[in-house]
Each structure stands twice: as structure tokens, then as C-alpha cells.
N, C-alpha and C. Protein backbone atom coordinates (compact mmCIF):
# COMPACT_ATOMS: atom_id res chain seq x y z
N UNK A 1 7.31 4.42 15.19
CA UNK A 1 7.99 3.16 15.41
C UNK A 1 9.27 3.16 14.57
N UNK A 2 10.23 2.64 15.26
CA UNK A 2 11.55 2.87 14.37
C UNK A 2 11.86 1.17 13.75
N UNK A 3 12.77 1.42 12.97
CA UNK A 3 13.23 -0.14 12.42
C UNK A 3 13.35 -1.49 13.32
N UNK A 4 14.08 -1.02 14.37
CA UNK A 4 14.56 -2.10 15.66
C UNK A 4 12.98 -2.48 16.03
N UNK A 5 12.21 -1.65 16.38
CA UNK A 5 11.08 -2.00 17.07
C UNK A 5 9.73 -2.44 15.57
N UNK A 6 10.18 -2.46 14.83
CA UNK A 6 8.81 -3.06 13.44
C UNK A 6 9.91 -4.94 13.33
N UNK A 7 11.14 -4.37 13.73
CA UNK A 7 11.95 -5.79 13.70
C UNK A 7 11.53 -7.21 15.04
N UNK A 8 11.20 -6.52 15.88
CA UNK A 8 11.16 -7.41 17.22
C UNK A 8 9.31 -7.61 16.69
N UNK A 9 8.58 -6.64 16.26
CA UNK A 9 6.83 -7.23 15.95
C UNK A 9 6.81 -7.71 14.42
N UNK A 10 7.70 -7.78 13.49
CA UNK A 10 7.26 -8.47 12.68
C UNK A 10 8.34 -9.20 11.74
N UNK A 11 9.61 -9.48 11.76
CA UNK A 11 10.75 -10.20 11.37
C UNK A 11 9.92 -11.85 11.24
N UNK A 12 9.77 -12.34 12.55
CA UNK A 12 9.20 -13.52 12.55
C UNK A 12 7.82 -14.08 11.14
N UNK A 13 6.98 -13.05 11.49
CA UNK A 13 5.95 -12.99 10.64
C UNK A 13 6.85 -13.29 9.36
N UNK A 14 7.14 -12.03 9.00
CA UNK A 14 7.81 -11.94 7.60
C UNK A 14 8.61 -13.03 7.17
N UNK A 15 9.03 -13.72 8.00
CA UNK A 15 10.17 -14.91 7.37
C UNK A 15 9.14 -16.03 7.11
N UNK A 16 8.36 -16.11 7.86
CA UNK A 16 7.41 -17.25 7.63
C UNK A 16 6.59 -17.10 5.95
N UNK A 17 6.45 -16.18 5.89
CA UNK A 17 5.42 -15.48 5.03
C UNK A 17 6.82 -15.78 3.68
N UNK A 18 7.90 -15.19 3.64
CA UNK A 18 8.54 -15.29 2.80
C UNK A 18 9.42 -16.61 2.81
N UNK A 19 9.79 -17.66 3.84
CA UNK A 19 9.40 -19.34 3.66
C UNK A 19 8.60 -19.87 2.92
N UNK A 20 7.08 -19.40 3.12
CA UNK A 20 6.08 -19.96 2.30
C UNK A 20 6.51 -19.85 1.10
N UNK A 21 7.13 -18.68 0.51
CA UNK A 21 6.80 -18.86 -1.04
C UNK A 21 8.65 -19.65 -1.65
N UNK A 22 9.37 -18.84 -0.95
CA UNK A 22 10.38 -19.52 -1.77
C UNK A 22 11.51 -20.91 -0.97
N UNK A 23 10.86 -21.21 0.02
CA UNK A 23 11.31 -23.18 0.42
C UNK A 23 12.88 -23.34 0.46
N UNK A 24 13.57 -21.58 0.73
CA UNK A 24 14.50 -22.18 0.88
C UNK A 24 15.72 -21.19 2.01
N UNK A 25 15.95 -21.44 3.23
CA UNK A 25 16.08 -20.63 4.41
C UNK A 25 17.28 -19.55 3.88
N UNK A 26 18.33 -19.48 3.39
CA UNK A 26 19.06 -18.97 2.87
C UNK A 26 18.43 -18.02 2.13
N UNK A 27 18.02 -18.45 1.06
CA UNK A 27 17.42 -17.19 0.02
C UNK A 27 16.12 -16.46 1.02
N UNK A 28 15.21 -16.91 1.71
CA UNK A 28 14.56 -16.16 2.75
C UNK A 28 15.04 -15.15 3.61
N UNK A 29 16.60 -15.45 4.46
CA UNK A 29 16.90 -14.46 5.36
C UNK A 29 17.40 -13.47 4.25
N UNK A 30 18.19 -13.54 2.68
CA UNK A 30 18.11 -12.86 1.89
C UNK A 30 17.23 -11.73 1.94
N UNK A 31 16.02 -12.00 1.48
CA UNK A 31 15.43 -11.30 1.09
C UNK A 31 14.79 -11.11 2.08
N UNK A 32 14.27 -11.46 3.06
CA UNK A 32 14.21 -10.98 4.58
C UNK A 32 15.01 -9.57 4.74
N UNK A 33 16.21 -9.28 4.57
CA UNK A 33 17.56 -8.51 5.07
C UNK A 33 16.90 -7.38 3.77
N UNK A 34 16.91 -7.88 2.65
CA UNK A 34 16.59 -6.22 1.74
C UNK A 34 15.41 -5.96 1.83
N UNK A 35 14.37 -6.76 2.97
CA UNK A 35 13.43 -5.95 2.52
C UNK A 35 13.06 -5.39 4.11
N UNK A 36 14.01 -5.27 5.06
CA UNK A 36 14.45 -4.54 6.18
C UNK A 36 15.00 -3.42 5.40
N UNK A 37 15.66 -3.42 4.64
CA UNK A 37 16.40 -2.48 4.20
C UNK A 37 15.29 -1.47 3.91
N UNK A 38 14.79 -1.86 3.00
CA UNK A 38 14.13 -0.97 2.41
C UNK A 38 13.05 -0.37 3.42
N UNK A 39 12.60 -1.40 4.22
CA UNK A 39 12.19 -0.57 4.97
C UNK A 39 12.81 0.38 6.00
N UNK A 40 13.93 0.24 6.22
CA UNK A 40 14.27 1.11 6.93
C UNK A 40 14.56 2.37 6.43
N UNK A 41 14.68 2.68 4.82
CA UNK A 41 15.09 3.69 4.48
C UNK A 41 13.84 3.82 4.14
N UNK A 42 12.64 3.51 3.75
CA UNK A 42 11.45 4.51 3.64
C UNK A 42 10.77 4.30 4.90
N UNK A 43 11.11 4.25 5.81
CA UNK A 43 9.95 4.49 7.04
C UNK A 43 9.37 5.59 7.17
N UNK A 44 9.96 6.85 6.73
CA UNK A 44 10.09 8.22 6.73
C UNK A 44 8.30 8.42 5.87
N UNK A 45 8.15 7.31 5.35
CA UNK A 45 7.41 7.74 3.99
C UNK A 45 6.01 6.94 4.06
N UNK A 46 5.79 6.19 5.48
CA UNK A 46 4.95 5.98 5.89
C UNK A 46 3.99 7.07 6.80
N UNK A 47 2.82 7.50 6.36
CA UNK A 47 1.95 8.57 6.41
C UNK A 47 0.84 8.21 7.81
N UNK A 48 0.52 6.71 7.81
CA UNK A 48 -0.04 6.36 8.42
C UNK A 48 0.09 4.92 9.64
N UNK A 49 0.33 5.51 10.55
CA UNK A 49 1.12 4.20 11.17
C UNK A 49 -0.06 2.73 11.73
N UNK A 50 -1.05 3.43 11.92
CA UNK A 50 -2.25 2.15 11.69
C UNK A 50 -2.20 1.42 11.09
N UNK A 51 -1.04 1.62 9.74
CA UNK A 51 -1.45 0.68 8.30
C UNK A 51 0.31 -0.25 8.06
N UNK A 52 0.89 0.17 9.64
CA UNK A 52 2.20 -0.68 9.49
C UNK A 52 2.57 -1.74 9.03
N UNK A 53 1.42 -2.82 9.41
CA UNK A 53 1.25 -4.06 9.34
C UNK A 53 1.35 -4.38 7.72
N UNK A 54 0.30 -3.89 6.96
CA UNK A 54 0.10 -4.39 5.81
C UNK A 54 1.64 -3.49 5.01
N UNK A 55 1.63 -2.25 4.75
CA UNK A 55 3.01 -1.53 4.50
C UNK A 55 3.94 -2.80 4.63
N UNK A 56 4.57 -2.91 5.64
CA UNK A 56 5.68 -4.28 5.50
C UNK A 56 6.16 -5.30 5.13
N UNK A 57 3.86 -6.35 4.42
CA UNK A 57 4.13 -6.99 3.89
C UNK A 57 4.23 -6.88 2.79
N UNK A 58 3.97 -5.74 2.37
CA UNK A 58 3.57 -5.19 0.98
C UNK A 58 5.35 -5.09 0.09
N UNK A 59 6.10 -4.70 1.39
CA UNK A 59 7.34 -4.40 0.97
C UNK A 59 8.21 -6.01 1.05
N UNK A 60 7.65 -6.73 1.79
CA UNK A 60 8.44 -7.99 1.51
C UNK A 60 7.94 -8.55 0.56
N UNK A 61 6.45 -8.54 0.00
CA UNK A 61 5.87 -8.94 -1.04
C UNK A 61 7.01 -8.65 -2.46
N UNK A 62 7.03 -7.31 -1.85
CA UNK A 62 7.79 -6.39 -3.66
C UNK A 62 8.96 -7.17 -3.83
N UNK A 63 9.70 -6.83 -2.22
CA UNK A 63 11.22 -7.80 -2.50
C UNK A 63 11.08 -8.64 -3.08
N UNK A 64 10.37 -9.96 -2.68
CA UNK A 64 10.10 -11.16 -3.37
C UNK A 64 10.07 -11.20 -4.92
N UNK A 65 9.06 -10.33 -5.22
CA UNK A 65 8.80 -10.42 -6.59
C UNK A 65 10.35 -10.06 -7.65
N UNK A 66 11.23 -8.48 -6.99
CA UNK A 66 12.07 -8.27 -7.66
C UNK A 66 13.20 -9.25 -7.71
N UNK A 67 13.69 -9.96 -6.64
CA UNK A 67 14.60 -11.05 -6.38
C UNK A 67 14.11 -11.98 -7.43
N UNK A 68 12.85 -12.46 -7.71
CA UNK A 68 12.61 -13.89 -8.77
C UNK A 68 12.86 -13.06 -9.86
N UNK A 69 12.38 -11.55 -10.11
CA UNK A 69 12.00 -10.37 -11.33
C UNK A 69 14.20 -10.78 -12.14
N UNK A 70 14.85 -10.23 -10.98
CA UNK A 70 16.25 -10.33 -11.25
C UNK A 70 16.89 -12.32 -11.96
N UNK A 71 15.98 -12.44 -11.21
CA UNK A 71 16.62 -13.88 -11.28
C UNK A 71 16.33 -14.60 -12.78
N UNK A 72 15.05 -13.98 -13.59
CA UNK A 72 14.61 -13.95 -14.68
C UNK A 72 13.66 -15.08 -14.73
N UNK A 73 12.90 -15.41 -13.34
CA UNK A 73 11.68 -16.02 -12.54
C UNK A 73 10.75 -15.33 -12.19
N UNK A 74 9.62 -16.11 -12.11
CA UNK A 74 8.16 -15.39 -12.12
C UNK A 74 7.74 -15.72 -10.42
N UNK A 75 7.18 -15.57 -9.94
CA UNK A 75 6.48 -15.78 -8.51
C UNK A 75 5.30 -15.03 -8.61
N UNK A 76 4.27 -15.73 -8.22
CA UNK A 76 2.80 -15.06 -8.12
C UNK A 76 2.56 -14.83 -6.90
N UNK A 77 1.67 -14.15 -6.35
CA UNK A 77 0.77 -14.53 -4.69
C UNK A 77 -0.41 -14.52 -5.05
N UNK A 78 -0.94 -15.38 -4.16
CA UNK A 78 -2.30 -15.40 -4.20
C UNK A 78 -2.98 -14.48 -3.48
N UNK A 79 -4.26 -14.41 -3.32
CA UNK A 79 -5.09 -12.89 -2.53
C UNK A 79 -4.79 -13.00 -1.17
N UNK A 80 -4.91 -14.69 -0.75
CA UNK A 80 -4.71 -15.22 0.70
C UNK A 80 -3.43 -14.62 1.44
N UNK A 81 -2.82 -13.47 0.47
CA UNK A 81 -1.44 -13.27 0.92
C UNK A 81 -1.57 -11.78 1.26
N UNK A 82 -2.93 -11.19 0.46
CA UNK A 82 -2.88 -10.05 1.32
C UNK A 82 -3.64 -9.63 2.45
N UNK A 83 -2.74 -8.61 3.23
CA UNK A 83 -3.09 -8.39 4.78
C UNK A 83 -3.99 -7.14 4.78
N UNK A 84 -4.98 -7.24 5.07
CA UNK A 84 -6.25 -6.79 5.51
C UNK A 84 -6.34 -6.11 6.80
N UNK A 85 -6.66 -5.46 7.51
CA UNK A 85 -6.36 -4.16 8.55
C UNK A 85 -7.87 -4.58 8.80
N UNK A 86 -8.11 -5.28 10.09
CA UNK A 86 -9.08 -5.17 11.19
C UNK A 86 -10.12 -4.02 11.52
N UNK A 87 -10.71 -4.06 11.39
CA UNK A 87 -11.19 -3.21 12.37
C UNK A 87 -12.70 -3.57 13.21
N UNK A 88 -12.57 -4.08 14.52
CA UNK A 88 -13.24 -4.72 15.11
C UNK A 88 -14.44 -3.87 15.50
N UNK A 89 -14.43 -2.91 15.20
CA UNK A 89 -16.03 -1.79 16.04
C UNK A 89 -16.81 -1.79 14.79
N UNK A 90 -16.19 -1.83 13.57
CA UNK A 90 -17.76 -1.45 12.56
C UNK A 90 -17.54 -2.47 11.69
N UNK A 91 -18.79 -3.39 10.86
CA UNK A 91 -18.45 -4.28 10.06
C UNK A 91 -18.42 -3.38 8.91
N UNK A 92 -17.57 -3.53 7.66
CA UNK A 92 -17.56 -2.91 6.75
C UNK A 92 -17.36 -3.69 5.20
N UNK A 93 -17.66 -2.78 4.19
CA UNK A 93 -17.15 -3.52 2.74
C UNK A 93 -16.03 -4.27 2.98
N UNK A 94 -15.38 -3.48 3.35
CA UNK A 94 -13.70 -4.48 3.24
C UNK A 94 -13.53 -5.94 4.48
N UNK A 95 -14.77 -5.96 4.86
CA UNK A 95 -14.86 -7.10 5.77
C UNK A 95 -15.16 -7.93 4.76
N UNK A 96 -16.02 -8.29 3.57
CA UNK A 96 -16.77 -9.05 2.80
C UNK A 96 -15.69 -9.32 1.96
N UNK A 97 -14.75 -8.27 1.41
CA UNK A 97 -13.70 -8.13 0.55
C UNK A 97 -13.04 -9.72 0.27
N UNK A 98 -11.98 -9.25 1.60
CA UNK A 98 -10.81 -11.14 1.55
C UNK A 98 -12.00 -11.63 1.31
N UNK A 99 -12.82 -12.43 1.49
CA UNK A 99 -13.79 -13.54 1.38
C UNK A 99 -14.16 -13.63 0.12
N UNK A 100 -14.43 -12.53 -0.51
CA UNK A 100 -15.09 -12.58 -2.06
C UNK A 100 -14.59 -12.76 -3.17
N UNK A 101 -13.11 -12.28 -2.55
CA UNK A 101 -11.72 -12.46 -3.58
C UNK A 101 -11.48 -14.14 -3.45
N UNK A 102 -11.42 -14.33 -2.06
CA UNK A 102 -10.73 -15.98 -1.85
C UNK A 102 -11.74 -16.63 -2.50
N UNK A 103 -13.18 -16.16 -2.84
CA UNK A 103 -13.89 -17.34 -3.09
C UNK A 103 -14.46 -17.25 -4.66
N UNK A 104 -13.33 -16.48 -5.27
CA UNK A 104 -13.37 -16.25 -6.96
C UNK A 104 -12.36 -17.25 -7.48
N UNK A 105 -13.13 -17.96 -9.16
CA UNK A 105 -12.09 -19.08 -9.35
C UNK A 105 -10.66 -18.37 -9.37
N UNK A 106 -9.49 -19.47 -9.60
CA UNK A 106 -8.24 -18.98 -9.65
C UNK A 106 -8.08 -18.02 -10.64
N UNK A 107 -8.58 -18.80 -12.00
CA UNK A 107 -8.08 -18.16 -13.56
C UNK A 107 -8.53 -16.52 -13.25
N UNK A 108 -9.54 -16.03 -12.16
CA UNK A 108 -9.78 -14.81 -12.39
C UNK A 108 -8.82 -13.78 -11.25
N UNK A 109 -8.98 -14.85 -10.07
CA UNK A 109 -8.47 -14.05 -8.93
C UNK A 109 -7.27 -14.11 -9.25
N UNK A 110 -6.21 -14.66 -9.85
CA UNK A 110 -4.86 -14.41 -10.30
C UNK A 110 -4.35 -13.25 -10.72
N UNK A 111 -5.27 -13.14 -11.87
CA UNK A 111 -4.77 -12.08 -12.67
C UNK A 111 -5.58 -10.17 -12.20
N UNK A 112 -6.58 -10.49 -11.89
CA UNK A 112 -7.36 -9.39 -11.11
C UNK A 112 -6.52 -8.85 -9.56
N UNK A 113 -6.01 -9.82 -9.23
CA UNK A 113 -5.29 -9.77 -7.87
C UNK A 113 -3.84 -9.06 -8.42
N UNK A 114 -3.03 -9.52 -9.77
CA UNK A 114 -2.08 -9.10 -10.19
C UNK A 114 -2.08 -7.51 -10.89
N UNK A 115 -3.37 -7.25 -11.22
CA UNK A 115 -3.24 -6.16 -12.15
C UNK A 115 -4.08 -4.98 -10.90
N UNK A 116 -4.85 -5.67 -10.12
CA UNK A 116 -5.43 -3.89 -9.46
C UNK A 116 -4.90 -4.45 -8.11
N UNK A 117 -4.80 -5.43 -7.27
CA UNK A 117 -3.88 -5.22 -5.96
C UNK A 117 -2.67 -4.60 -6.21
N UNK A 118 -1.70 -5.74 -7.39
CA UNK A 118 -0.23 -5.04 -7.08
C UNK A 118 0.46 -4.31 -7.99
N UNK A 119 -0.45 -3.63 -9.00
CA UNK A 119 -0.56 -2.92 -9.75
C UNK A 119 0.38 -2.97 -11.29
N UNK A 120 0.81 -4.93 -11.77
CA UNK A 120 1.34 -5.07 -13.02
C UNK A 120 0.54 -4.77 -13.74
N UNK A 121 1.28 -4.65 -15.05
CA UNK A 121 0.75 -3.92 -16.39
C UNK A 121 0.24 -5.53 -16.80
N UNK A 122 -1.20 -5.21 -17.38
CA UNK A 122 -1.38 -6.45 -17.91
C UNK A 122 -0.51 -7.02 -19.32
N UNK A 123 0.10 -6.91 -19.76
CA UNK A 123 1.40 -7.21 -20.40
C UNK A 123 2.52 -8.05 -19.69
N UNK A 124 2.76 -7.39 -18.85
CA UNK A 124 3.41 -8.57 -17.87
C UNK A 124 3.24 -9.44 -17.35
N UNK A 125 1.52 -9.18 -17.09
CA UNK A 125 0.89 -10.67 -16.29
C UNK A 125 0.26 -12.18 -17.65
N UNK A 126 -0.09 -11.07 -18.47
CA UNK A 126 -0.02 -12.29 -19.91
C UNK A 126 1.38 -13.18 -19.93
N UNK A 127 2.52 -11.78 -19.61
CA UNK A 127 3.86 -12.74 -19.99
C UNK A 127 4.18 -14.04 -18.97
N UNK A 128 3.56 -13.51 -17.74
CA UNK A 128 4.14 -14.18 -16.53
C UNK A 128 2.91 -15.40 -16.61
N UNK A 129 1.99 -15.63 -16.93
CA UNK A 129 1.11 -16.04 -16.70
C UNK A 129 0.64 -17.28 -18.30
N UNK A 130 1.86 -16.46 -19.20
CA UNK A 130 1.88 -17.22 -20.45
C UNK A 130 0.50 -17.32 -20.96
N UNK A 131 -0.22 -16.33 -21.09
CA UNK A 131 -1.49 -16.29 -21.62
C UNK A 131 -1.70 -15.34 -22.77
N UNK A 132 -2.43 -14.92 -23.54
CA UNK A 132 -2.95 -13.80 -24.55
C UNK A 132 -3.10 -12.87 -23.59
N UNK A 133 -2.73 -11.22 -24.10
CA UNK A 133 -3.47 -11.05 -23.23
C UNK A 133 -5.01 -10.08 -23.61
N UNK A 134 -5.11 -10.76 -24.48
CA UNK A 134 -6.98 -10.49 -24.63
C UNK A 134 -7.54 -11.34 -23.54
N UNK A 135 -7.03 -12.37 -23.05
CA UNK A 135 -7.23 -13.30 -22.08
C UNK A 135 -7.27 -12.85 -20.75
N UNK A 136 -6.07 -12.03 -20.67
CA UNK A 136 -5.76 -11.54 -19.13
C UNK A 136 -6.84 -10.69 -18.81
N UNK A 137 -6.82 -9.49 -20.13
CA UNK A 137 -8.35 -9.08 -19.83
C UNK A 137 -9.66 -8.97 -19.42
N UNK A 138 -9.61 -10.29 -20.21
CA UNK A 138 -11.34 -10.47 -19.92
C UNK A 138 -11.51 -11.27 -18.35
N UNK A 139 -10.47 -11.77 -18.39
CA UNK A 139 -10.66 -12.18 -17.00
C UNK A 139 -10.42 -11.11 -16.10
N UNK A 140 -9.91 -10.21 -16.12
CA UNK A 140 -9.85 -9.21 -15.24
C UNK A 140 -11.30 -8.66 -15.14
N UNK A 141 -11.73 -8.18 -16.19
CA UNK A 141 -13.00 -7.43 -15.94
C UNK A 141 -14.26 -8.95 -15.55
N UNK A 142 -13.97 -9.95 -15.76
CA UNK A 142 -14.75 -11.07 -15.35
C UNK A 142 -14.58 -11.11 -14.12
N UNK A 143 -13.49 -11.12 -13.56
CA UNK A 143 -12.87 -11.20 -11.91
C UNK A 143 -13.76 -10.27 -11.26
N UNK A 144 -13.86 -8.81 -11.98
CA UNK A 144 -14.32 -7.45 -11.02
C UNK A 144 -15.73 -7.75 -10.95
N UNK A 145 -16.75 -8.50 -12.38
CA UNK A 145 -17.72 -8.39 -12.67
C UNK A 145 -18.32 -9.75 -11.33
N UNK A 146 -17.50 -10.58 -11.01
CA UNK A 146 -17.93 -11.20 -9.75
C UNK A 146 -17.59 -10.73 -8.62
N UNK A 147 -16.86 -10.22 -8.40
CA UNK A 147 -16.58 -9.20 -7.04
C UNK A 147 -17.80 -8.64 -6.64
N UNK A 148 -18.49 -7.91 -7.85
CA UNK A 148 -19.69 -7.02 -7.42
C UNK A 148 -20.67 -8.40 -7.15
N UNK A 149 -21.12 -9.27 -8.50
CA UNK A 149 -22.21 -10.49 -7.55
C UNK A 149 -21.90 -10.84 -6.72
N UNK A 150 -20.38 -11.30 -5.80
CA UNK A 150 -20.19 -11.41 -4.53
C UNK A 150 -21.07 -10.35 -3.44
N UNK A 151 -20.72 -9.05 -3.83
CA UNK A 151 -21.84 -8.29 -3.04
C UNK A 151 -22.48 -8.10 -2.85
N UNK A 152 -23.40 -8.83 -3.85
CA UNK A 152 -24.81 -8.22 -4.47
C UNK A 152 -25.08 -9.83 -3.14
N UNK A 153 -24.44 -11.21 -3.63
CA UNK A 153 -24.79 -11.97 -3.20
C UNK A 153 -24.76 -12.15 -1.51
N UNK A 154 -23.58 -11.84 -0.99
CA UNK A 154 -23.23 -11.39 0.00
C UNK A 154 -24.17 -10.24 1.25
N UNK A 155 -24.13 -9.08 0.71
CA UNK A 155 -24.49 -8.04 1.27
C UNK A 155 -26.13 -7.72 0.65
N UNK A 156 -26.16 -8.45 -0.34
CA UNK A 156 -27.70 -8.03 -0.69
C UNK A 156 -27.62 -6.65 -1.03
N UNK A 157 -26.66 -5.57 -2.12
CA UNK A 157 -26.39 -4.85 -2.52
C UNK A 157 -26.95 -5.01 -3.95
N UNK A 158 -27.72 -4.16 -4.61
CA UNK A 158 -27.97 -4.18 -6.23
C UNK A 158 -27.18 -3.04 -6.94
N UNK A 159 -27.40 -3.22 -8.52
CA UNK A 159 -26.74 -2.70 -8.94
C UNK A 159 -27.67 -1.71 -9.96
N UNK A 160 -27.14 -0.40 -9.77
CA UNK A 160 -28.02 0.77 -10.20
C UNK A 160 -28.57 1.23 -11.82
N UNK A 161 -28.97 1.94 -12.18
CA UNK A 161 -29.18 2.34 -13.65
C UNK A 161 -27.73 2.50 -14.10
N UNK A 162 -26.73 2.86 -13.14
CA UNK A 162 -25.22 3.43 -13.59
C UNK A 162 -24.33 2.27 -13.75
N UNK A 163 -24.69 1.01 -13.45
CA UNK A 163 -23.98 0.01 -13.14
C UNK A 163 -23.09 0.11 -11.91
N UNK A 164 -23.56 0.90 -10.78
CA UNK A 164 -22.95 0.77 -9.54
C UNK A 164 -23.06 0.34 -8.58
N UNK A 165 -22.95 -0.15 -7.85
CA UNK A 165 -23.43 -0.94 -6.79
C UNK A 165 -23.78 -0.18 -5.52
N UNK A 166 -25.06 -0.26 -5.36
CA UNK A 166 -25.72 0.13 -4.24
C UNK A 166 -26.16 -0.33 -3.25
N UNK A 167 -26.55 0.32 -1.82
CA UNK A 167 -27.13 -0.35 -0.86
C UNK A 167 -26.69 -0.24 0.36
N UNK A 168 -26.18 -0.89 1.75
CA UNK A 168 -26.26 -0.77 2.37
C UNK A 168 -25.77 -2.40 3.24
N UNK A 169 -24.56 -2.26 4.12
CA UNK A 169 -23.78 -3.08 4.74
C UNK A 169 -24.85 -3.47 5.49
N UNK A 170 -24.41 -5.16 5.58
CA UNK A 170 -25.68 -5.78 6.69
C UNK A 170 -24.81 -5.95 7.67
N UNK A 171 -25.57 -5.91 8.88
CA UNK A 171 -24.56 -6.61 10.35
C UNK A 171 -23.91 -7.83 9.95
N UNK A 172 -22.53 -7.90 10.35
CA UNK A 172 -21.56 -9.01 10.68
C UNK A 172 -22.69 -10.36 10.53
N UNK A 173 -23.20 -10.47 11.57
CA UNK A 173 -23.95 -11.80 11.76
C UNK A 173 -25.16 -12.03 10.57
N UNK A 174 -25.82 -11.45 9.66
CA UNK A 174 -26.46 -11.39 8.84
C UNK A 174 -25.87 -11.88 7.35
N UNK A 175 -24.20 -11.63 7.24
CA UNK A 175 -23.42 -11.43 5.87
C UNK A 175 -23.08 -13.31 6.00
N UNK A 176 -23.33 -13.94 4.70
CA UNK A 176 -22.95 -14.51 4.34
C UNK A 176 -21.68 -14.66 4.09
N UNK A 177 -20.12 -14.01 4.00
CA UNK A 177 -19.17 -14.32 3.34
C UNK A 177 -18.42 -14.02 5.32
N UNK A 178 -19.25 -13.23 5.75
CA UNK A 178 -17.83 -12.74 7.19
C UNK A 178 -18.46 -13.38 7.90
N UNK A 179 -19.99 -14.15 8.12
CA UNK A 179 -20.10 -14.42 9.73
C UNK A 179 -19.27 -15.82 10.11
């Protein structure tokens, strides 16, 4: 897929998505426009074209962040912002996933969402987040440490002598967090 044609399936999307966060149409087609850019100069560097969808927002996500990053402004996203890749023939972990994240308090899913989705240094997210960050910490590993009771609770998955989580995906219609 070339630039013109990721432009006509997802421009629209993307402006909406980048409306939501910064409320103001000007600075949107902004950063709308560099983060075409950028995609157009790494398209090359996309490996997998199944995964277009999320790739794009991922890259208007970044724009966003560096535009407030420059501006010497913070902007967060929430989990609800990341795009998740379908797949309608097998129910899987990552079906339970969005759900388990959306349904973790904020104080955890913030910073857990900031440090292993979009990969800040927890240093930055203390700064951005104006917290200790012995704080950011513990909520991070508090965040992960409910992720897994989400599964355990969810999927009816336990957790092993290793502390790993074991077991076995239930059908769609059986799971508490996807049916």
C-alpha cells in the first residue's frame, strides 16, 4: 500500500483520533501533515502489512506526543487509544487484553500503559505525571500484578510455582471480559 492509498483509508480516522486529544483544528491538520510525513518516509520499514492499521496510529500517537514534547507540554493517552488488530476466527489472550487494561484503576493503567505500551523511561513518566518515582513503580508492577488477576479472573488461568500464568483460553462466549 503506498501513501496516497493508507491516505484515502485512514486520514479521516486519524484526524478524529488526533481532534480528540488536542481541541484544536489547526494544530490537528498540523500534526496530521507530519505524521503523513513520517509515514511516508518509513513505509519502507513496515514488515508486516496486516498490522497497517495500528503502525499509523502508533505514528500519529508519537507525533502527538513530540509536538506537546517540543512545545514543553505533556499529553498522555489512555489504553482506550490503543488499536488492537482483530482477529475474528480464533478467540485469543489479546482478546481479554483491551478489556483488562480498560478495566484497571487509572493511577495504574496510566503509568503501566506509559512505560511498557509506549515504551517511556519511568523517569519521564514520574516527571510527566509529577509523581516520585518509587511511585511510578510500584504502580507499574501493581498495574502488571492485576493484568495477570484479570486473567486468572477472566480466563480462569492460575498462576504456577514460577509465578507464571498458566492455562488455557476459554471460548469467546464463556470469557467474562470479551463476551
Amino acid at each position: 500500500m503506498n501513501t496516497h492509498e493508507i491516505w484515502i483509508n485512514y486520514s479521516e480516522d486519524l484526524k478524529r483520533f488526533i481532534l480528540s486529544k488536542v481541541k484544536d483544528e489547526a494544530t490537528a491538520d498540523d500534526i496530521l501533515q507530519d505524521a503523513f510525513f513520517r509515514i511516508h518516509s518509513k513505509i519502507a520499514t513496515l514488515k508486516d502489512a496486516s498490522k497497517l492499521k495500528p503502525w499509523v496510529f502508533t505514528i500519529a500517537r508519537n507525533t502527538m506526543y513530540d509536538h506537546f514534547k517540543a512545545l514543553g507540554k505533556t499529553i498522555t493517552f489512555d489504553v482506550v487509544d490503543v488499536v488492537f488488530e482483530d482477529d475474528e476466527n480464533e478467540h485469543s489472550e489479546r482478546d481479554c487484553l483491551p478489556g483488562i487494561i480498560k478495566n484497571l484503576p487509572k493511577k495504574y493503567r496510566t503509568p503501566l500503559f506509559l512505560y511498557d505500551i509506549k515504551g517511556i523511561k519511568q523517569q519521564e513518566i514520574a516527571a510527566q505525571l509529577n509523581l516520585p518515582l518509587s511511585t511510578v513503580k510500584s504502580q507499574v508492577q501493581r498495574g502488571r500484578k492485576l493484568i495477570m488477576k484479570g486473567y486468572m479472573d477472566c480466563c480462569g488461568y492460575t498462576v504456577n510455582e514460577k509465578g507464571k500464568l498458566v492455562g488455557e483460553i476459554k471460548e469467546k462466549e464463556d470469557c467474562k471480559v470479551c463476551k
